[in-house]
N, C-alpha and C. Protein backbone atom coordinates (compact mmCIF):
# COMPACT_ATOMS: atom_id res chain seq x y z
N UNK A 1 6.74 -1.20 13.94
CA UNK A 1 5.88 -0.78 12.84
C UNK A 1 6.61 -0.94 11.51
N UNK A 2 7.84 -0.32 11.33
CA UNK A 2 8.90 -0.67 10.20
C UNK A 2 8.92 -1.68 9.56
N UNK A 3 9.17 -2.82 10.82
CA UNK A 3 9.36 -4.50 10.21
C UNK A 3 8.17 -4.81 10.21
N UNK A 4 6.57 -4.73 10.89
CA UNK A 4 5.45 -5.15 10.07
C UNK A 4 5.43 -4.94 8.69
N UNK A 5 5.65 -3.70 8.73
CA UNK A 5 5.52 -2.83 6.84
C UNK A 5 6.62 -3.74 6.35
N UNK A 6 7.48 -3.78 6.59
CA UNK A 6 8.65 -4.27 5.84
C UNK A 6 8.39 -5.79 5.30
N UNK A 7 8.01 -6.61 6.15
CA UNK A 7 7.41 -8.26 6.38
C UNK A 7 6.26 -8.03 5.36
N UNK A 8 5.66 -7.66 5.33
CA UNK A 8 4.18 -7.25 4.35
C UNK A 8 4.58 -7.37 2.94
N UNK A 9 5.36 -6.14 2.98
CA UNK A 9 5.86 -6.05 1.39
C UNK A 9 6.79 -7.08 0.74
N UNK A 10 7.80 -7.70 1.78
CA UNK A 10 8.32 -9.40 1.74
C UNK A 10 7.40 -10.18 1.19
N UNK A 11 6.22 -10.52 1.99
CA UNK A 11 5.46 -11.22 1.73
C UNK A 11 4.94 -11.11 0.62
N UNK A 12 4.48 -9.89 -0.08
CA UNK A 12 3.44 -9.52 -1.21
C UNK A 12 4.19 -9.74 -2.49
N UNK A 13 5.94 -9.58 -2.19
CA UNK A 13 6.55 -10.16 -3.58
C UNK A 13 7.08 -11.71 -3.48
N UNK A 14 6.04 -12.12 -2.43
CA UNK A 14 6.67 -13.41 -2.60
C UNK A 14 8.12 -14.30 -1.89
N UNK A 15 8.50 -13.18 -0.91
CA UNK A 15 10.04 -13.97 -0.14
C UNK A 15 9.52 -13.97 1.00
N UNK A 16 9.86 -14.93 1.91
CA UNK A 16 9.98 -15.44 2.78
C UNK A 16 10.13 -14.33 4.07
N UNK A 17 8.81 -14.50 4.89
CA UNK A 17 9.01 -12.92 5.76
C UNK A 17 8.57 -13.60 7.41
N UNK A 18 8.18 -14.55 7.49
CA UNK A 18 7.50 -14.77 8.70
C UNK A 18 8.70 -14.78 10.02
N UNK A 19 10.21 -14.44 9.69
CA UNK A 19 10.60 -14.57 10.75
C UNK A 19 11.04 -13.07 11.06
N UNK A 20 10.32 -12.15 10.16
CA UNK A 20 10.29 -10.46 10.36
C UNK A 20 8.62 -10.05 11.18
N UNK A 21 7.76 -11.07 10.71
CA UNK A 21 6.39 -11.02 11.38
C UNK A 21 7.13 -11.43 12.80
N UNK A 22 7.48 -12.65 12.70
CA UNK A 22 8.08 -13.03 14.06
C UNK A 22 8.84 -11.84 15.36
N UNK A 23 9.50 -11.14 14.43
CA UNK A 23 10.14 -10.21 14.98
C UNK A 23 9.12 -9.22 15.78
N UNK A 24 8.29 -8.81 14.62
CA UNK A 24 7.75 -7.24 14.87
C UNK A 24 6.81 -7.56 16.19
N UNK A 25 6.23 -8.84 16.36
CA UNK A 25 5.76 -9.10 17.19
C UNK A 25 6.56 -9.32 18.30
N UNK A 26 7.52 -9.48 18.50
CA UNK A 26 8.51 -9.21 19.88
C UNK A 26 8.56 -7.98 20.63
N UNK A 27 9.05 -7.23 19.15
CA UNK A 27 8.89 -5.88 19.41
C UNK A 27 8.16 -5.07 19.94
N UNK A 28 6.69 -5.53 19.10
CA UNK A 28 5.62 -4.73 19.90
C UNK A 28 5.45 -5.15 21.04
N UNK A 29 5.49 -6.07 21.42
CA UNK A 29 5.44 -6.54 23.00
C UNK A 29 6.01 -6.03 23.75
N UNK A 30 7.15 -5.75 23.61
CA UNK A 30 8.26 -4.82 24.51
C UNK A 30 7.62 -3.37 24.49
N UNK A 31 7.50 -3.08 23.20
CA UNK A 31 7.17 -1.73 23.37
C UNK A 31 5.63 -1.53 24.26
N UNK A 32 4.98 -2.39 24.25
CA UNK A 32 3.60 -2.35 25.17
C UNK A 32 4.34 -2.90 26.65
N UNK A 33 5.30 -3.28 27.00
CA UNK A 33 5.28 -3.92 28.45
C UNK A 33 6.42 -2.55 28.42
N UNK A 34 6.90 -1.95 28.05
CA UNK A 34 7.70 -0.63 28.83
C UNK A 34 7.00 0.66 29.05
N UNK A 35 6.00 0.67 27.72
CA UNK A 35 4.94 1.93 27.87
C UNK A 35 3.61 1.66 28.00
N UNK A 36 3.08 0.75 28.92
CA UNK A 36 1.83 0.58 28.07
C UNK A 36 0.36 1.35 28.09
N UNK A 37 0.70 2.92 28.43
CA UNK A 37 -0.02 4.24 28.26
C UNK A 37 0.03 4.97 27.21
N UNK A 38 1.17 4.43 26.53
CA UNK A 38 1.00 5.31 25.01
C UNK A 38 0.78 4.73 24.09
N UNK A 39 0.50 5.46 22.87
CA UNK A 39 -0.83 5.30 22.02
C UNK A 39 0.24 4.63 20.85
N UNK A 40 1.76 4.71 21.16
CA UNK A 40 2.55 3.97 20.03
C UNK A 40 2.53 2.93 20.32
N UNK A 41 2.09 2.57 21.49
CA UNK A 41 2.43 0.85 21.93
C UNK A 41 1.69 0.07 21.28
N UNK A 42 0.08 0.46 21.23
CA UNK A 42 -0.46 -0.05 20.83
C UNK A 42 -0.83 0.52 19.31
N UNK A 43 -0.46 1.24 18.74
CA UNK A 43 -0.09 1.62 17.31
C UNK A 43 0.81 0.39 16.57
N UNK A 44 1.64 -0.24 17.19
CA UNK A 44 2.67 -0.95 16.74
C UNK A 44 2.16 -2.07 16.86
N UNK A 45 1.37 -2.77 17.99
CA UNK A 45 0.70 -4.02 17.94
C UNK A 45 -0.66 -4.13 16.55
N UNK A 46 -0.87 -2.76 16.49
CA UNK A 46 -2.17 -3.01 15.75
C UNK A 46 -1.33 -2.55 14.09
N UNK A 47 -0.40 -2.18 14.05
CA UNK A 47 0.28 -2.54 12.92
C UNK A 47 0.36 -4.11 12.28
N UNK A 48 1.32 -4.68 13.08
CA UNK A 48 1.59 -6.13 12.96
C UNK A 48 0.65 -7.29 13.27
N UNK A 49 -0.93 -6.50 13.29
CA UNK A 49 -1.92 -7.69 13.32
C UNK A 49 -2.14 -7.02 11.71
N UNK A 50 -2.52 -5.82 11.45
CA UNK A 50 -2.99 -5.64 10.31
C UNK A 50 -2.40 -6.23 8.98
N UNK A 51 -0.65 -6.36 9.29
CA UNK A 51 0.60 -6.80 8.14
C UNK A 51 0.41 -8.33 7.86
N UNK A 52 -0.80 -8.52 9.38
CA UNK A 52 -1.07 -10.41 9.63
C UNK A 52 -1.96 -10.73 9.11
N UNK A 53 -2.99 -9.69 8.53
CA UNK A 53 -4.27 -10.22 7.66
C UNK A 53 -5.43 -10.27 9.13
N UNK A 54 -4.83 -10.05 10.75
CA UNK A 54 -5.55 -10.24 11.86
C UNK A 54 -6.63 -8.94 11.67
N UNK A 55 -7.63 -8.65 11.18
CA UNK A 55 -7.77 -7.52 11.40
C UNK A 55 -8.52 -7.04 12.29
N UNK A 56 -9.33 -7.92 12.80
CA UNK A 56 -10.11 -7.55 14.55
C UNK A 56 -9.43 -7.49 15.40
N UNK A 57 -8.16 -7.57 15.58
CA UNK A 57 -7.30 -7.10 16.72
C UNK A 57 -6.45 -6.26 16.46
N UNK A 58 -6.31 -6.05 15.35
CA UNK A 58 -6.04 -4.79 14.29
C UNK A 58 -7.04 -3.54 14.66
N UNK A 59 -7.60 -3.84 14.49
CA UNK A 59 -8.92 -2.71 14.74
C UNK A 59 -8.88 -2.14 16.63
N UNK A 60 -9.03 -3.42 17.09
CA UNK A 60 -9.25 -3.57 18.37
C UNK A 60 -7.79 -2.48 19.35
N UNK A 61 -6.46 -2.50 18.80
CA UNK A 61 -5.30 -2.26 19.33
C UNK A 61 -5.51 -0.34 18.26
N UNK A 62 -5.35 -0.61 17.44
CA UNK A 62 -5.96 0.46 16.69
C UNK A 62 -7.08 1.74 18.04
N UNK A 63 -8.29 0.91 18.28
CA UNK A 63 -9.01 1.49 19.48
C UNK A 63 -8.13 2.00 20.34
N UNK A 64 -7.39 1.21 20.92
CA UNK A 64 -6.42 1.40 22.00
C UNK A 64 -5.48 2.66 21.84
N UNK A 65 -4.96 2.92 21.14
CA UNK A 65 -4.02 3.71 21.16
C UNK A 65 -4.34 5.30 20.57
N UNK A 66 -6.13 5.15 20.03
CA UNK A 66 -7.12 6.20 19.63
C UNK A 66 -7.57 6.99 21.04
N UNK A 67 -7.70 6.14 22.06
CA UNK A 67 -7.89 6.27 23.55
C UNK A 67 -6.86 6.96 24.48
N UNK A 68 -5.87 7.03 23.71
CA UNK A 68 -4.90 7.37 24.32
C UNK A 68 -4.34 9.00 23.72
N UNK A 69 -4.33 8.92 22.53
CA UNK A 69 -4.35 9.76 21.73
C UNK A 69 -5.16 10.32 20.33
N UNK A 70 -6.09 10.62 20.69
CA UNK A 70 -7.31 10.50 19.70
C UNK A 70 -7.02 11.69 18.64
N UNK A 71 -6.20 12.42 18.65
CA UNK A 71 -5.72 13.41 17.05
C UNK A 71 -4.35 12.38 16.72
N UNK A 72 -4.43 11.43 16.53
CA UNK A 72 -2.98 10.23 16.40
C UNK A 72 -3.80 10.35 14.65
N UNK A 73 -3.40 10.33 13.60
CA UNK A 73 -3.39 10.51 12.19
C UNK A 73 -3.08 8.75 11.47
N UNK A 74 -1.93 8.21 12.58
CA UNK A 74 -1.83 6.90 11.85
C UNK A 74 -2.82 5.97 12.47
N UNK A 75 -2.98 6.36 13.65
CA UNK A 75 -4.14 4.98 14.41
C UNK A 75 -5.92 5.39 13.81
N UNK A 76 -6.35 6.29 13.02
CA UNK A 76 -7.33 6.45 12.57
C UNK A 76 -6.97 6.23 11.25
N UNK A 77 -6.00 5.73 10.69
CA UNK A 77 -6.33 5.09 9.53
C UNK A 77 -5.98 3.90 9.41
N UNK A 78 -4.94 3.22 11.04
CA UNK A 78 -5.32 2.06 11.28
C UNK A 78 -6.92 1.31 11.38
N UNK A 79 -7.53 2.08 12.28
CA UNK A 79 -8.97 1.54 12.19
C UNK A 79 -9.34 1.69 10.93
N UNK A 80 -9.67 2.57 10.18
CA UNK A 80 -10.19 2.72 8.77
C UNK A 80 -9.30 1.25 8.53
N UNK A 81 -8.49 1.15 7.88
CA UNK A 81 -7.88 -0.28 7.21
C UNK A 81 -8.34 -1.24 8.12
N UNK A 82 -8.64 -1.61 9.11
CA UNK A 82 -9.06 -2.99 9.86
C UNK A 82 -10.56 -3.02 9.78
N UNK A 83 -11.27 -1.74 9.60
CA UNK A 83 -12.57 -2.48 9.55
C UNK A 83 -13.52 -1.82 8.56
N UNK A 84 -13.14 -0.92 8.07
CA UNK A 84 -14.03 0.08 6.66
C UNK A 84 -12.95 0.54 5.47
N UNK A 85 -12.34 -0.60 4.90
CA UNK A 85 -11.41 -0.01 3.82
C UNK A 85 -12.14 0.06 2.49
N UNK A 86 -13.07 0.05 2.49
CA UNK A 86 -13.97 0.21 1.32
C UNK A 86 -14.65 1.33 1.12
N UNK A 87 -14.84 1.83 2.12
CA UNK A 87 -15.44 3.16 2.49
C UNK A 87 -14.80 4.67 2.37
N UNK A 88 -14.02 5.49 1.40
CA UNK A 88 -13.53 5.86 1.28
C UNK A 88 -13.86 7.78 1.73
N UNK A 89 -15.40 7.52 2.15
CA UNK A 89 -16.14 8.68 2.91
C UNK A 89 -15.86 8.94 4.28
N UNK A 90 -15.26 7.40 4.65
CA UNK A 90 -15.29 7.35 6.06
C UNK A 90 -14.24 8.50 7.05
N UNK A 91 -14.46 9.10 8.14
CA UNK A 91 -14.30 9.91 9.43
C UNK A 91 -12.72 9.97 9.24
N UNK A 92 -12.02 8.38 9.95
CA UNK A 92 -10.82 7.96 10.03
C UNK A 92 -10.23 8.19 8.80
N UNK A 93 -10.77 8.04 7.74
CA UNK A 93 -9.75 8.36 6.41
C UNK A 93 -9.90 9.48 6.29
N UNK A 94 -10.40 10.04 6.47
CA UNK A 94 -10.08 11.75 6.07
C UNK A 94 -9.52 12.67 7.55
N UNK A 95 -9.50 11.58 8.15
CA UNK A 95 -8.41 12.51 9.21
C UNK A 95 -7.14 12.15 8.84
N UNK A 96 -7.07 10.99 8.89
CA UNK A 96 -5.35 10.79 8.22
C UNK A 96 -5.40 11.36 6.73
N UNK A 97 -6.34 11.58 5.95
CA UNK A 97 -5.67 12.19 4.80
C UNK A 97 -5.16 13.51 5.01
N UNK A 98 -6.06 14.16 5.67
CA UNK A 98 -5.59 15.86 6.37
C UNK A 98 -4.87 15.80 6.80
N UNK A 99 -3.86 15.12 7.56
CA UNK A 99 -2.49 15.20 8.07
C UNK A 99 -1.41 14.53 7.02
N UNK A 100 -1.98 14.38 5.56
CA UNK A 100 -1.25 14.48 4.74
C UNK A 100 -0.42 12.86 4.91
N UNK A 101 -1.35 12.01 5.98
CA UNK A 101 -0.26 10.32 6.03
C UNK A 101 -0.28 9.72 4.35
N UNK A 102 0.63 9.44 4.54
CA UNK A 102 1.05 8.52 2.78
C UNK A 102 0.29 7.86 2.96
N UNK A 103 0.08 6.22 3.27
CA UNK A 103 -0.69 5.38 2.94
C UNK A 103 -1.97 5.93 3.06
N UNK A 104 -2.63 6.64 3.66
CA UNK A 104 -3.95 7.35 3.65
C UNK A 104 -4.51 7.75 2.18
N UNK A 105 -3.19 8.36 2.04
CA UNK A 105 -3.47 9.15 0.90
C UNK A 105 -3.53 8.15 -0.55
N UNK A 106 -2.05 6.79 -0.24
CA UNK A 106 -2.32 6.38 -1.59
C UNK A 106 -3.31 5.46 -1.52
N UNK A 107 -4.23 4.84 -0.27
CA UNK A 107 -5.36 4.20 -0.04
C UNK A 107 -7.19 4.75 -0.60
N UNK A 108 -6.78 5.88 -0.62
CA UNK A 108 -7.58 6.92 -1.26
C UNK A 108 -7.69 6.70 -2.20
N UNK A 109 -6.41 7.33 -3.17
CA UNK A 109 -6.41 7.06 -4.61
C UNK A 109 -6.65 5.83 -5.19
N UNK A 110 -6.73 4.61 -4.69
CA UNK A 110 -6.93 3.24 -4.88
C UNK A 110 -8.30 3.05 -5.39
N UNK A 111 -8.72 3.31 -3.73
CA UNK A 111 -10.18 3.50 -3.77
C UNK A 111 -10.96 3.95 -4.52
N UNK A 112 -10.55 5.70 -4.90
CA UNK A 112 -11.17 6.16 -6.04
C UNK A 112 -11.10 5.71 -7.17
N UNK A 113 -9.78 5.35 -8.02
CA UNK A 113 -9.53 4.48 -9.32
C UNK A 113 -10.65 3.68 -9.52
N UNK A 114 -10.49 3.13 -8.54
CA UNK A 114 -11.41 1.93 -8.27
C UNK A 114 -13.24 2.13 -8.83
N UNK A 115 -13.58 3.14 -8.03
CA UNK A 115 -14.76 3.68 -7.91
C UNK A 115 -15.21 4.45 -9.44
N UNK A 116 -13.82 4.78 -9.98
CA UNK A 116 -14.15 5.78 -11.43
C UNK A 116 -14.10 7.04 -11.54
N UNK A 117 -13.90 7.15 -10.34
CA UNK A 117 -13.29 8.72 -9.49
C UNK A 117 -11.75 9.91 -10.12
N UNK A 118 -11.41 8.82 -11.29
CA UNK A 118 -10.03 8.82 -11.81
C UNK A 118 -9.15 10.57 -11.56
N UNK A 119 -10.30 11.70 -11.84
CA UNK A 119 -9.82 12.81 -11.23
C UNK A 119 -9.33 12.77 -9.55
N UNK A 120 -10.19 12.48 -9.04
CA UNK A 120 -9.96 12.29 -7.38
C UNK A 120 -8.86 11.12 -7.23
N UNK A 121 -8.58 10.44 -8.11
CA UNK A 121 -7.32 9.10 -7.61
C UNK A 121 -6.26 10.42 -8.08
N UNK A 122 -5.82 10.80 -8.89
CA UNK A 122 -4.86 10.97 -9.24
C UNK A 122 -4.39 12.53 -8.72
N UNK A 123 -5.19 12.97 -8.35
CA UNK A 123 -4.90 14.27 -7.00
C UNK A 123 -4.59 13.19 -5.87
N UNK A 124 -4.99 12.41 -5.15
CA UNK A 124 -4.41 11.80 -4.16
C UNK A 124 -2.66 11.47 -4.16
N UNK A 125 -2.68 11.05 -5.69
CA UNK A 125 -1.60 9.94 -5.33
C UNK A 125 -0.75 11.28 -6.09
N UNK A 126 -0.99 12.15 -6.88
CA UNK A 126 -0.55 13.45 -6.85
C UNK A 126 0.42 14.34 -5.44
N UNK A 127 -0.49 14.11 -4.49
CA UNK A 127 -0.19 14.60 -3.34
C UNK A 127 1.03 13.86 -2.87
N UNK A 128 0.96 12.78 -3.16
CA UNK A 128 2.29 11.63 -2.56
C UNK A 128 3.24 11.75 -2.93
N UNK A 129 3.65 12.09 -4.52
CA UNK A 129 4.45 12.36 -5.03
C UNK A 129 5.17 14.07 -4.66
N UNK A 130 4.18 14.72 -4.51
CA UNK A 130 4.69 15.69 -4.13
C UNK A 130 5.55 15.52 -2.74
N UNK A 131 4.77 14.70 -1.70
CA UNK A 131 5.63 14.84 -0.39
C UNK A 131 7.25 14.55 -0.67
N UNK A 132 7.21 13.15 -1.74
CA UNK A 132 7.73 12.02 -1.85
C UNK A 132 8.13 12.17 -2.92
N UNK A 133 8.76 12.81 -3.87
CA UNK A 133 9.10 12.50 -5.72
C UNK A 133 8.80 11.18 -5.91
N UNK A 134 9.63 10.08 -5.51
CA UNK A 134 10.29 8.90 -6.09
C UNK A 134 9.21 7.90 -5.20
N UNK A 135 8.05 8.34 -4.92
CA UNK A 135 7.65 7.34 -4.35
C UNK A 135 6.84 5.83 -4.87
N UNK A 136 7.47 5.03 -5.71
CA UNK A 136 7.13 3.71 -6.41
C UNK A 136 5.59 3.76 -6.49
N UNK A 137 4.71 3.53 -5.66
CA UNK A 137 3.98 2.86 -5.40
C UNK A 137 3.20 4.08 -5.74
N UNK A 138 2.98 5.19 -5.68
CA UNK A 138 2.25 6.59 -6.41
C UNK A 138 2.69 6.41 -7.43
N UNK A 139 3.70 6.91 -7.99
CA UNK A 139 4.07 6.57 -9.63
C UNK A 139 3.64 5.73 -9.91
N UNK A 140 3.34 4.19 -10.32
CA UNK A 140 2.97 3.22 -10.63
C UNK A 140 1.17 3.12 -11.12
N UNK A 141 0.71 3.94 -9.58
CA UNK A 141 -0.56 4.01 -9.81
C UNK A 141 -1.34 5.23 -10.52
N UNK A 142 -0.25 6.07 -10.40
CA UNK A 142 -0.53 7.24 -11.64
C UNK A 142 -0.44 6.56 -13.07
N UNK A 143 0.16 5.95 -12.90
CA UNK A 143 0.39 5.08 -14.38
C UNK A 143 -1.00 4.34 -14.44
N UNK A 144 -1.25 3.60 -13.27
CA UNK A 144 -2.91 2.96 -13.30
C UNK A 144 -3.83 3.74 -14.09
N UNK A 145 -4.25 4.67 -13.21
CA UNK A 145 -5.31 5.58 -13.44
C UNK A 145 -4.80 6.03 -15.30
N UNK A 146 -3.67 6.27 -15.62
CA UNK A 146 -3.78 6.75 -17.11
C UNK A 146 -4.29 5.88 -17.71
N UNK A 147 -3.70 4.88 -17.18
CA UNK A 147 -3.88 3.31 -18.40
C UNK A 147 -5.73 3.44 -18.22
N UNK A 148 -5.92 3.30 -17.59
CA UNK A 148 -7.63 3.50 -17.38
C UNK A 148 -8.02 4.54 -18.39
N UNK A 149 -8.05 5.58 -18.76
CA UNK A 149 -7.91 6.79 -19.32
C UNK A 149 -7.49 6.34 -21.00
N UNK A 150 -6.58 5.52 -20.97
CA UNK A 150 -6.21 5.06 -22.17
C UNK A 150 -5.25 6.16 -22.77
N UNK A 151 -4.45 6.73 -21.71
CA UNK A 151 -3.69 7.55 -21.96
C UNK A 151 -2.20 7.27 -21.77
N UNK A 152 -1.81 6.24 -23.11
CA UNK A 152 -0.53 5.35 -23.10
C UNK A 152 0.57 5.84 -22.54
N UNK A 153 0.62 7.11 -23.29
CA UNK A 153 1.65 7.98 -23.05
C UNK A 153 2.28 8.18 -21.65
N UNK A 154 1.29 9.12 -20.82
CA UNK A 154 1.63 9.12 -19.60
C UNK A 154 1.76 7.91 -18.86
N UNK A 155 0.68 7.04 -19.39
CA UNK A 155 1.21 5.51 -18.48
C UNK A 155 2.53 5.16 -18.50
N UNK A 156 2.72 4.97 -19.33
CA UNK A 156 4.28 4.66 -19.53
C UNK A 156 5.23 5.27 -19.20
N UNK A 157 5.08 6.61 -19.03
CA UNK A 157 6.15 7.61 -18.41
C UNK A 157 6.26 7.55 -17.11
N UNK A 158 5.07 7.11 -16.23
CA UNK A 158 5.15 7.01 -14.85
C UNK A 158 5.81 5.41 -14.43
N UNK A 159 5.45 4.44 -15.47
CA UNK A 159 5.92 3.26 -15.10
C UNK A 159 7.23 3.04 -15.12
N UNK A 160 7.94 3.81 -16.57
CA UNK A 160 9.27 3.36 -16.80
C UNK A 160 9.90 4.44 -15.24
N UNK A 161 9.51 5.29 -15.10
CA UNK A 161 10.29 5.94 -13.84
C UNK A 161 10.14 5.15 -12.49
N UNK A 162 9.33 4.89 -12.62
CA UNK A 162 9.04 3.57 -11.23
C UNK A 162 9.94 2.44 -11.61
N UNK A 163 10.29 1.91 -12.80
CA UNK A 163 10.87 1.25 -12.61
C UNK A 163 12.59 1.06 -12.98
N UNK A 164 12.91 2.54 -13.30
CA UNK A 164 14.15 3.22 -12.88
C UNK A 164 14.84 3.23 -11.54
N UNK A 165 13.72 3.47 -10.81
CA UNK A 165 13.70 3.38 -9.34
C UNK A 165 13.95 2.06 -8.48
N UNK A 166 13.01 0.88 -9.10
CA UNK A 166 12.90 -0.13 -8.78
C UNK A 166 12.73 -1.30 -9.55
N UNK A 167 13.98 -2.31 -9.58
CA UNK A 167 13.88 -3.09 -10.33
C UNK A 167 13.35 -4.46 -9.73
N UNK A 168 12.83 -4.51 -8.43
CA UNK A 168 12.52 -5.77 -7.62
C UNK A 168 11.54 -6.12 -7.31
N UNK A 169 10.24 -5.09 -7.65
CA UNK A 169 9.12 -5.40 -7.07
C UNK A 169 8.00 -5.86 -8.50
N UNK A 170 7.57 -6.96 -8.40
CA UNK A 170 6.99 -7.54 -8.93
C UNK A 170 5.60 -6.91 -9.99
N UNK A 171 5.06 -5.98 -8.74
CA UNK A 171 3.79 -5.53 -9.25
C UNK A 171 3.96 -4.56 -10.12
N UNK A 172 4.70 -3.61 -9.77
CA UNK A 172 5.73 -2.71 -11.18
C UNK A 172 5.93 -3.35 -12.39
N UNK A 173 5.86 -4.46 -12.60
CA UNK A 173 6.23 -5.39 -13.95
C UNK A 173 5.00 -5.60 -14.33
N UNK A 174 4.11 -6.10 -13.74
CA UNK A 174 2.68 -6.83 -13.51
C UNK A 174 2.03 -5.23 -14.48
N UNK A 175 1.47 -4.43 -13.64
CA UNK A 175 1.04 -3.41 -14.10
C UNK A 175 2.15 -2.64 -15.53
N UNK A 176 3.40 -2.63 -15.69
CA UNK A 176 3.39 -2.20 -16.71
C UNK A 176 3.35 -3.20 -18.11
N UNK A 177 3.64 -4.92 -17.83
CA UNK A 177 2.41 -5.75 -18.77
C UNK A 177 1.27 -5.89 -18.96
N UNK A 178 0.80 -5.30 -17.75
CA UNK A 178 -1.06 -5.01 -18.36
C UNK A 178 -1.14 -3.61 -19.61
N UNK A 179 -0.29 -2.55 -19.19
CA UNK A 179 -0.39 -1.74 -20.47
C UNK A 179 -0.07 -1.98 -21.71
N UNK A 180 0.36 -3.19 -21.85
CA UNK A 180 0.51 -3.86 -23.23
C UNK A 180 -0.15 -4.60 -23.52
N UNK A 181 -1.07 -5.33 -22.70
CA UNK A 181 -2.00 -5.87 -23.30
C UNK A 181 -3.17 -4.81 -23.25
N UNK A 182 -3.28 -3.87 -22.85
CA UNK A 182 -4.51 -2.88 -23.42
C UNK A 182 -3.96 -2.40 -24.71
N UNK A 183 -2.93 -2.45 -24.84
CA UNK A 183 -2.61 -1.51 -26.21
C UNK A 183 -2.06 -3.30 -27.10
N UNK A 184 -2.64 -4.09 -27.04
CA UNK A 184 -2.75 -5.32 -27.50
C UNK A 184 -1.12 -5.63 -28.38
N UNK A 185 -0.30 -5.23 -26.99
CA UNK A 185 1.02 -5.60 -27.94
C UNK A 185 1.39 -6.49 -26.96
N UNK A 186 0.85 -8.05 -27.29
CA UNK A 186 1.30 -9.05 -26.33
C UNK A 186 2.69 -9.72 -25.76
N UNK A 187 3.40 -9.04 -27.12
CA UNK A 187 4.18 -10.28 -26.95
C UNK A 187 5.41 -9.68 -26.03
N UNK A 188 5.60 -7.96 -26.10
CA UNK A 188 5.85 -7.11 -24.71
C UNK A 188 5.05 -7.64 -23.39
N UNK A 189 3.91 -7.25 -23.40
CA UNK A 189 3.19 -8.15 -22.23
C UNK A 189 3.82 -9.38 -21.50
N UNK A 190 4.06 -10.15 -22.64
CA UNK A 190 4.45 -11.77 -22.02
C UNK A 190 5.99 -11.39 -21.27
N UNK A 191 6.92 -10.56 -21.93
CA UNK A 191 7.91 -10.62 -21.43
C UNK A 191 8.20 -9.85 -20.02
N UNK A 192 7.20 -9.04 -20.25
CA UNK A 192 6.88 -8.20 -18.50
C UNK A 192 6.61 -9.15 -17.47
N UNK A 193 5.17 -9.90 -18.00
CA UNK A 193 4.69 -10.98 -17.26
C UNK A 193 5.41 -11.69 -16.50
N UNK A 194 6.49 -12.17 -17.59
CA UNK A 194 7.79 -13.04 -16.75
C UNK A 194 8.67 -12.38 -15.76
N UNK A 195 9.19 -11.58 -16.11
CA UNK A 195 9.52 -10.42 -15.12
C UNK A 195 9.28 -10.79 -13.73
N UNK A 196 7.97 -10.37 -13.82
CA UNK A 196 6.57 -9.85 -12.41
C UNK A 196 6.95 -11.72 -11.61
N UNK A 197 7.16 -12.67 -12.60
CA UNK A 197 7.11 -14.18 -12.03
C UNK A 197 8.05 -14.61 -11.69
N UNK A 198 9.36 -13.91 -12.33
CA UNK A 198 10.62 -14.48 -11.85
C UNK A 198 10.86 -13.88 -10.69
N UNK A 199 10.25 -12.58 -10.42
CA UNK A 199 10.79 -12.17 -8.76
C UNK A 199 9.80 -13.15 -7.76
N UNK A 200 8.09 -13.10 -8.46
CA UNK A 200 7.63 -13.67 -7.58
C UNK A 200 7.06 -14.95 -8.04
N UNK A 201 7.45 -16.30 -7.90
CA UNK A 201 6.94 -17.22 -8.68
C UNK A 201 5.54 -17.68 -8.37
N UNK A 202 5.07 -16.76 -7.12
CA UNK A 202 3.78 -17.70 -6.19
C UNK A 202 3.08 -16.00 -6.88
N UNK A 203 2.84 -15.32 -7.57
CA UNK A 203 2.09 -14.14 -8.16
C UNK A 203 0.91 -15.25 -8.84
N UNK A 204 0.33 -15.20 -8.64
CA UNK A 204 -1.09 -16.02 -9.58
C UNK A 204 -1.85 -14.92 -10.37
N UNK A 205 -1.56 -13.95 -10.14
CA UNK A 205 -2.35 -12.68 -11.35
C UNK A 205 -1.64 -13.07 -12.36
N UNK A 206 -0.08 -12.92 -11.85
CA UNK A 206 0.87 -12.81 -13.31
C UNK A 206 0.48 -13.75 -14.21
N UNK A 207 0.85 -15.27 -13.52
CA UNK A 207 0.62 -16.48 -14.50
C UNK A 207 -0.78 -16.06 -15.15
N UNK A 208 -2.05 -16.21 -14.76
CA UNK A 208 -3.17 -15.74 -15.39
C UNK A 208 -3.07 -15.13 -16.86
C-alpha cells in the first residue's frame, strides 16, 4: 500500500515510478497468496490498481476485502475513490471520514472547495492538520480555499509553511503562483510557475 501511494505521488511530480508500480504489485500478490482471507490482502491489491488509474478492479478488490471486513475505514473509501469520487454524500465516505482516515478527510475538503462549500472544505482539511500539524497537502489546500475567499493573507501563510516543509513537490509552487496571479502580480507568478516546471517538466497546468 506504501509503495502504491508512494509510486502515485512519483508519478504526479513527474519522476519516473513504474518500477515502484512494478513493485507494489509483487507485493500485493504475496500478500494475497500468504493470506488470502484477509481484508489487507486485498486492501493492498485494490490500492495499487487505484495508484494505476485501474479503477474497476480497484473497486472490485476494494469489494473484496469489505467482505471480509466490512467496519475496514480504508477499504470503504477505497470503493468511494474507484467508483463515486464525486459524490461527496456518499455511505463509504463518511464512514472513513468518522474514523477520522486522512485521505477521506482531505478528499472531502476537495470536494467541497470544489462544490463552494468553502466552510465545510476547510473544517475537513482543518481536521488533518490537527491529526497531522505539518501535513503539506492540508496546508496547501487551506491556502486553496482562502485564495478562493480572496483572503491573501491567510493564503499565503499556509503556503509559505507548506513550503518550509517542502521544497520538491511541484503543486505547492503551482498553487502558490496561482495566488499571484489572482492578486495580478505576474511577474511573482511566472517565477513560481517555473519552479512547479523545473521539478516537473511534463506539468501541463504549469506551462499553461
Amino acid at each position: 500500500e506504501a509503495i502504491s501511494y508512494y509510486a502515485f505521488q512519483r508519478e504526479r511530480n513527474g519522476i519516473l515510478s513504474q518500477k515502484y508500480f512494478d513493485k507494489a504489485l509483487l507485493l500485493a500478490r504475496k500478500a494475497l497468496k500468504l493470506k488470502p482471507n484477509i481484508a489487507e490482502a486485498h486492501r493492498a491489491f485494490s490500492w495499487y490498481f487505484l495508484a494505476s488509474g485501474l479503477h474497476g478492479y480497484a473497486s472490485l478488490k476494494a469489494k473484496h476485502a469489505l467482505k471480509r471486513n466490512p467496519s475496514d475505514p480504508e477499504s470503504s473509501f477505497l470503493l468511494w475513490a474507484s467508483t463515486e469520487n464525486d459524490n461527496i454524500y456518499s455511505a463509504n465516505l463518511k464512514k472513513a471520514i468518522k474514523s477520522n482516515f486522512i485521505l477521506a478527510l482531505l478528499n472531502a475538503g476537495s470536494l467541497a472547495r470544489r462544490n463552494g462549500d468553502y466552510n465545510k472544505a476547510l473544517y475537513y482539511f482543518t481536521q488533518v492538520t490537527k491529526l497531522i500539524p505539518n501535513h503539506i497537502h492540508a496546508l496547501v489546500n487551506i491556502g486553496n480555499v482562502y485564495l478562493k475567499l480572496k483572503n491573501y493573507d491567510n493564503s499565503k501563510k499556509y503556503y509559505l509553511k507548506a513550503l518550509n516543509l517542502q521544497k520538491n513537490d511541484s503543486y505547492v509552487y503551482f498553487n502558490y503562483a496561482a495566488m499571484y496571479v489572482s492578486m495580478r502580480q505576474y511577474r511573482d507568478a511566472e517565477d513560481y510557475y517555473k519552479k512547479a516546471v523545473k521539478i516537473n517538466p511534463n506539468f501541463i497546468l504549469a506551462h499553461r
